[in-house]
Protein backbone atom coordinates (compact mmCIF):
# COMPACT_ATOMS: atom_id res chain seq x y z
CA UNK A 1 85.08 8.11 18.36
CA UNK A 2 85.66 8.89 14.76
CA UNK A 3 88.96 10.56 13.80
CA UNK A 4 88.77 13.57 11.59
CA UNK A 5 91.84 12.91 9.87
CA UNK A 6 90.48 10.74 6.48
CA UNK A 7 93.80 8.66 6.49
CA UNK A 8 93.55 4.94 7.89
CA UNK A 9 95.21 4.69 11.14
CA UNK A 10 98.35 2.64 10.90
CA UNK A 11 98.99 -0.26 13.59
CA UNK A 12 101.31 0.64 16.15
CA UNK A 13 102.92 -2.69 15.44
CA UNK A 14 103.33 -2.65 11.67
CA UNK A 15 106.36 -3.95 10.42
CA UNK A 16 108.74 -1.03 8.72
CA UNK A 17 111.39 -2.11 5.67
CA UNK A 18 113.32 -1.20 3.55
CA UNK A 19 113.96 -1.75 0.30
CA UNK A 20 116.14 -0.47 -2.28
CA UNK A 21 115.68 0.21 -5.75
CA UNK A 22 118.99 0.44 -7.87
CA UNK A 23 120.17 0.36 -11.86
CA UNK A 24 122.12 2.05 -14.07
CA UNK A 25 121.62 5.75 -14.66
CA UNK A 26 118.80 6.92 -16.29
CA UNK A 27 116.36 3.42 -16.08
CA UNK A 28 114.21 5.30 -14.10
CA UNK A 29 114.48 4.66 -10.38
CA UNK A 30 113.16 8.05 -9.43
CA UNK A 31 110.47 7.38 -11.54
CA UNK A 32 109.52 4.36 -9.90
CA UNK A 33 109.91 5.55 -6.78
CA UNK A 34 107.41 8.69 -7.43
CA UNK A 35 105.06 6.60 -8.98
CA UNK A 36 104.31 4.36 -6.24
CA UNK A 37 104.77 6.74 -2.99
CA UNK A 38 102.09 7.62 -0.65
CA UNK A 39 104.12 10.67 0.22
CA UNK A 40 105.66 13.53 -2.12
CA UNK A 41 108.57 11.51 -2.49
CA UNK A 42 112.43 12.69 -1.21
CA UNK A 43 114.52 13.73 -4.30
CA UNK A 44 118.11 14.56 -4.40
CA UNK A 45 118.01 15.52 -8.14
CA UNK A 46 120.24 17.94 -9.49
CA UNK A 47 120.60 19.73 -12.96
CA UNK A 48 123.10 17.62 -15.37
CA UNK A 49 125.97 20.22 -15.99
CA UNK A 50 129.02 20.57 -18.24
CA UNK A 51 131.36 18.94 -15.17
CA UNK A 52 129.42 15.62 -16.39
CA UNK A 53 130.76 15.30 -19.65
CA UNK A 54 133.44 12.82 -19.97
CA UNK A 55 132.56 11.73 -16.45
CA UNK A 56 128.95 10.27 -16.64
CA UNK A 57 127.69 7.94 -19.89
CA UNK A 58 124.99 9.75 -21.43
CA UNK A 59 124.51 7.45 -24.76
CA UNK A 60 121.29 6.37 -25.14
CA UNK A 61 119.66 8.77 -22.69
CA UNK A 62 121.13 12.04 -24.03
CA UNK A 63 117.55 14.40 -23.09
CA UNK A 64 118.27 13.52 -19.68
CA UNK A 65 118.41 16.79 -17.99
CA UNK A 66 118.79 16.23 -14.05
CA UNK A 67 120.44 12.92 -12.08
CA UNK A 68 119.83 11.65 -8.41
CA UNK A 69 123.47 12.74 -6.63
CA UNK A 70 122.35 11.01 -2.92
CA UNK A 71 118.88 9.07 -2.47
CA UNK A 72 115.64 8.61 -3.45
CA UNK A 73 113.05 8.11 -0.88
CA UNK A 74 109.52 7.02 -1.07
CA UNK A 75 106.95 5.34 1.57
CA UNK A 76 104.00 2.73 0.39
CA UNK A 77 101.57 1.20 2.88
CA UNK A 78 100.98 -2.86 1.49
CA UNK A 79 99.04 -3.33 4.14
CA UNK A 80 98.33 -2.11 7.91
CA UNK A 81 100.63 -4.57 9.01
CA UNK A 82 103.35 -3.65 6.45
CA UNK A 83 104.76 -0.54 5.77
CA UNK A 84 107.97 -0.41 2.49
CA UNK A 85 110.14 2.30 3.03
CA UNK A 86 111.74 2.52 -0.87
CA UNK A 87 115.55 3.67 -1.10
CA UNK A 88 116.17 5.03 -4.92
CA UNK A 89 120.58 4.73 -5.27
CA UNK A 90 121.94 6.84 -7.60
CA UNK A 91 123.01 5.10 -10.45
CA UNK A 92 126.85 6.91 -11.63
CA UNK A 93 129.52 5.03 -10.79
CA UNK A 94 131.41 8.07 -9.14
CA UNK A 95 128.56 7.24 -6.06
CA UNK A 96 128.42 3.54 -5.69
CA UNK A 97 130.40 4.10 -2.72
CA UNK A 98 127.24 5.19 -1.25
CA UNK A 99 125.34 1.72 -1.90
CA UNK A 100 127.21 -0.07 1.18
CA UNK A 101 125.37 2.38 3.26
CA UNK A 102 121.80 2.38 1.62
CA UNK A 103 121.98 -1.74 1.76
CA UNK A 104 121.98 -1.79 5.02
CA UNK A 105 119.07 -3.18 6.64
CA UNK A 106 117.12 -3.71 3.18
CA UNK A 107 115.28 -6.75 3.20
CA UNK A 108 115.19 -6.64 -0.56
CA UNK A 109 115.79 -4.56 -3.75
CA UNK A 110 114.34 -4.22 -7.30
CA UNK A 111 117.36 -3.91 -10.36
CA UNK A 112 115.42 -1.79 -13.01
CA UNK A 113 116.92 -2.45 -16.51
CA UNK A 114 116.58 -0.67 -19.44
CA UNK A 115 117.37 -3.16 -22.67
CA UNK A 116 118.68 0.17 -24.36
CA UNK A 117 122.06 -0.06 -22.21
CA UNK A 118 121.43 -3.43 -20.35
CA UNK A 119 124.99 -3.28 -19.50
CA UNK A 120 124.56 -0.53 -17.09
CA UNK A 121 122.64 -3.06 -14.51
CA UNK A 122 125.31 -5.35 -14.49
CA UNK A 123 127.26 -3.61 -11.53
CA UNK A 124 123.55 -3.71 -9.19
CA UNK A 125 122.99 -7.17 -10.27
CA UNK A 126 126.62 -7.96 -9.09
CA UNK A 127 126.12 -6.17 -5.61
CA UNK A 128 123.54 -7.59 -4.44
CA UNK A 129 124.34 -11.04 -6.10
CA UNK A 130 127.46 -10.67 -3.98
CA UNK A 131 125.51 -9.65 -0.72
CA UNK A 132 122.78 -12.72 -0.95
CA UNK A 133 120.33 -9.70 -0.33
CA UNK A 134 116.83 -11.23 -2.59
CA UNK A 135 116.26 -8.56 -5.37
CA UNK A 136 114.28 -9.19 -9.09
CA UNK A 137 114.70 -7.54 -12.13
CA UNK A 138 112.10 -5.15 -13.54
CA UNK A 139 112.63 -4.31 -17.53
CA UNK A 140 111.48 -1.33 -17.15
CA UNK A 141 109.87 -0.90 -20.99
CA UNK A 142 110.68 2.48 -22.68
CA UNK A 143 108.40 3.61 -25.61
CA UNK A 144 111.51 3.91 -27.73
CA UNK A 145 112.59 0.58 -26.61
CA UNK A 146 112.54 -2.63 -28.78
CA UNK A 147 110.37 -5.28 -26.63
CA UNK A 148 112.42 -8.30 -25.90
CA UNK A 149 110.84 -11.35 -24.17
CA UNK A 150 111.71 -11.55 -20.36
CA UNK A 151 113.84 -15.20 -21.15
CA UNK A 152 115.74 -13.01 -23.83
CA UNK A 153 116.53 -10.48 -20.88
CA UNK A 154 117.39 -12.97 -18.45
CA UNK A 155 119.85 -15.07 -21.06
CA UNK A 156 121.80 -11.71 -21.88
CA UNK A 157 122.19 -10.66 -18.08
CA UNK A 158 122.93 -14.00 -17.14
CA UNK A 159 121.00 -14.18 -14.01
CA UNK A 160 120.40 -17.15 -11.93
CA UNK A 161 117.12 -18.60 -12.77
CA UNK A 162 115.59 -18.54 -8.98
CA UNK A 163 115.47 -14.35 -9.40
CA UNK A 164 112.19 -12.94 -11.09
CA UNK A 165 112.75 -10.93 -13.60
CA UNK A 166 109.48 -9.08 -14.93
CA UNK A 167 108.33 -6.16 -17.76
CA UNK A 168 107.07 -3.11 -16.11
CA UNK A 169 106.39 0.61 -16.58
CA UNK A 170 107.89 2.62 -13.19
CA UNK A 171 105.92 5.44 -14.74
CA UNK A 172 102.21 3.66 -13.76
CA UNK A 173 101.82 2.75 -9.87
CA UNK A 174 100.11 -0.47 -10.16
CA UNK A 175 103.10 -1.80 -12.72
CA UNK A 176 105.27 -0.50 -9.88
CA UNK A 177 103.30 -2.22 -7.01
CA UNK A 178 103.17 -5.47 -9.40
CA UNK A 179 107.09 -5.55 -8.45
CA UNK A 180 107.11 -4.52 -5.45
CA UNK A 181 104.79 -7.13 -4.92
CA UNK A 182 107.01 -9.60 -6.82
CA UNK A 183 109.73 -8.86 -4.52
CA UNK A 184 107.85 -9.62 -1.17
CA UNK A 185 106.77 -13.29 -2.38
CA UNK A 186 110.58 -13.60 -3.12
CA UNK A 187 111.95 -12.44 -0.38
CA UNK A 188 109.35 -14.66 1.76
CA UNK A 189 109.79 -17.53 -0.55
CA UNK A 190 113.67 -17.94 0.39
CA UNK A 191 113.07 -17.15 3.92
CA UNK A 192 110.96 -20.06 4.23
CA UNK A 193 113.33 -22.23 2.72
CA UNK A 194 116.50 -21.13 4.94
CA UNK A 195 114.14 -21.85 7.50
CA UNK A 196 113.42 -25.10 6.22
CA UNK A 197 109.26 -24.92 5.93
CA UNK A 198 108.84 -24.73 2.09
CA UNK A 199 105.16 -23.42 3.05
């Protein structure tokens, strides 16, 4: 009998994870995590206040008016088998001790960068560099930005040649879903060759 609830019904067996999506502040993680989300997405924004100044970097994104102070949290169905549950981190150093926490159990994570203030992904590429957990790079292409080419990106952040780095826009979902995408064949890729069956 037909259900009269228009949303598919999702396999009791489908296969929940996690991933997180980190970066420097203001590149545009809650963004990204909005844009794809089949739910109104979990924000923990708050209003960018005097007590910032001299405490979080503005330069570069000075109209920035509110910052993620816990999590972002969004949901996307890939498939009826696969369900991502997406962790935004906020990106001031004062809560990196938070990170630790939101790793665990992620199967993967996306680094946005913004070539504005590329430096500010270094400390997310680091983490999870350091943890062996698979993540790619998404440049995550402002208007205002100058376009650099995606080998110019990766030769300034240094990054190991086996992690994709690719251009996006986290304000349009199917840029979004093109890395989230990205990230699954990754993370599949180098589970098949711990496992030793290159596929």
């Amino acid at each position: 009998m037909a259900s009269g609830n228009s949303e598919p019904r999702r396999s009791l067996t489908a296969q929940a994870v996690k991933v997180l999506v980190a970066g420097g502040f203001g590149v545009g993680k809650t963004t990204l995590v909005g844009s794809v989300s089949e739910v109104p997405p979990l924000r923990t924004e708050e209003v960018i206040t005097a007590a910032s100044e001299g405490v979080d970097d503005l330069s570069g994104v000075e109209g920035k008016t509110t910052t993620t102070v816990a999590l972002d949290f969004g949901r996307i169905t890939i498939n009826p088998e696969l369900i991502l549950y997406l962790f935004g981190t906020p990106g001031q150093d004062r809560f990196w001790f938070m990170w630790d926490e939101l790793a665990d159990g992620a199967l993967g994570a996306v680094v946005l960068a913004d070539t504005r203030r590329l430096e500010s992904c270094f400390p997310a590429v680091d983490f999870f560099e350091q943890r062996g957990l698979p993540f790619v790079v998404g440049v995550n292409c402002f208007d205002d930005a100058y376009r650099y080419g995606t080998e110019e990106v990766r030769g300034a952040l240094d990054l190991d040649p086996g992690v994709p780095l690719l251009l996006c826009d986290a304000r349009e979902r199917d840029s979004t879903k093109q890395v989230l995408t990205v990230l699954m064949e990754h993370v599949l890729g180098r589970a098949m060759l711990v496992s030793g069956n290159p596929g």
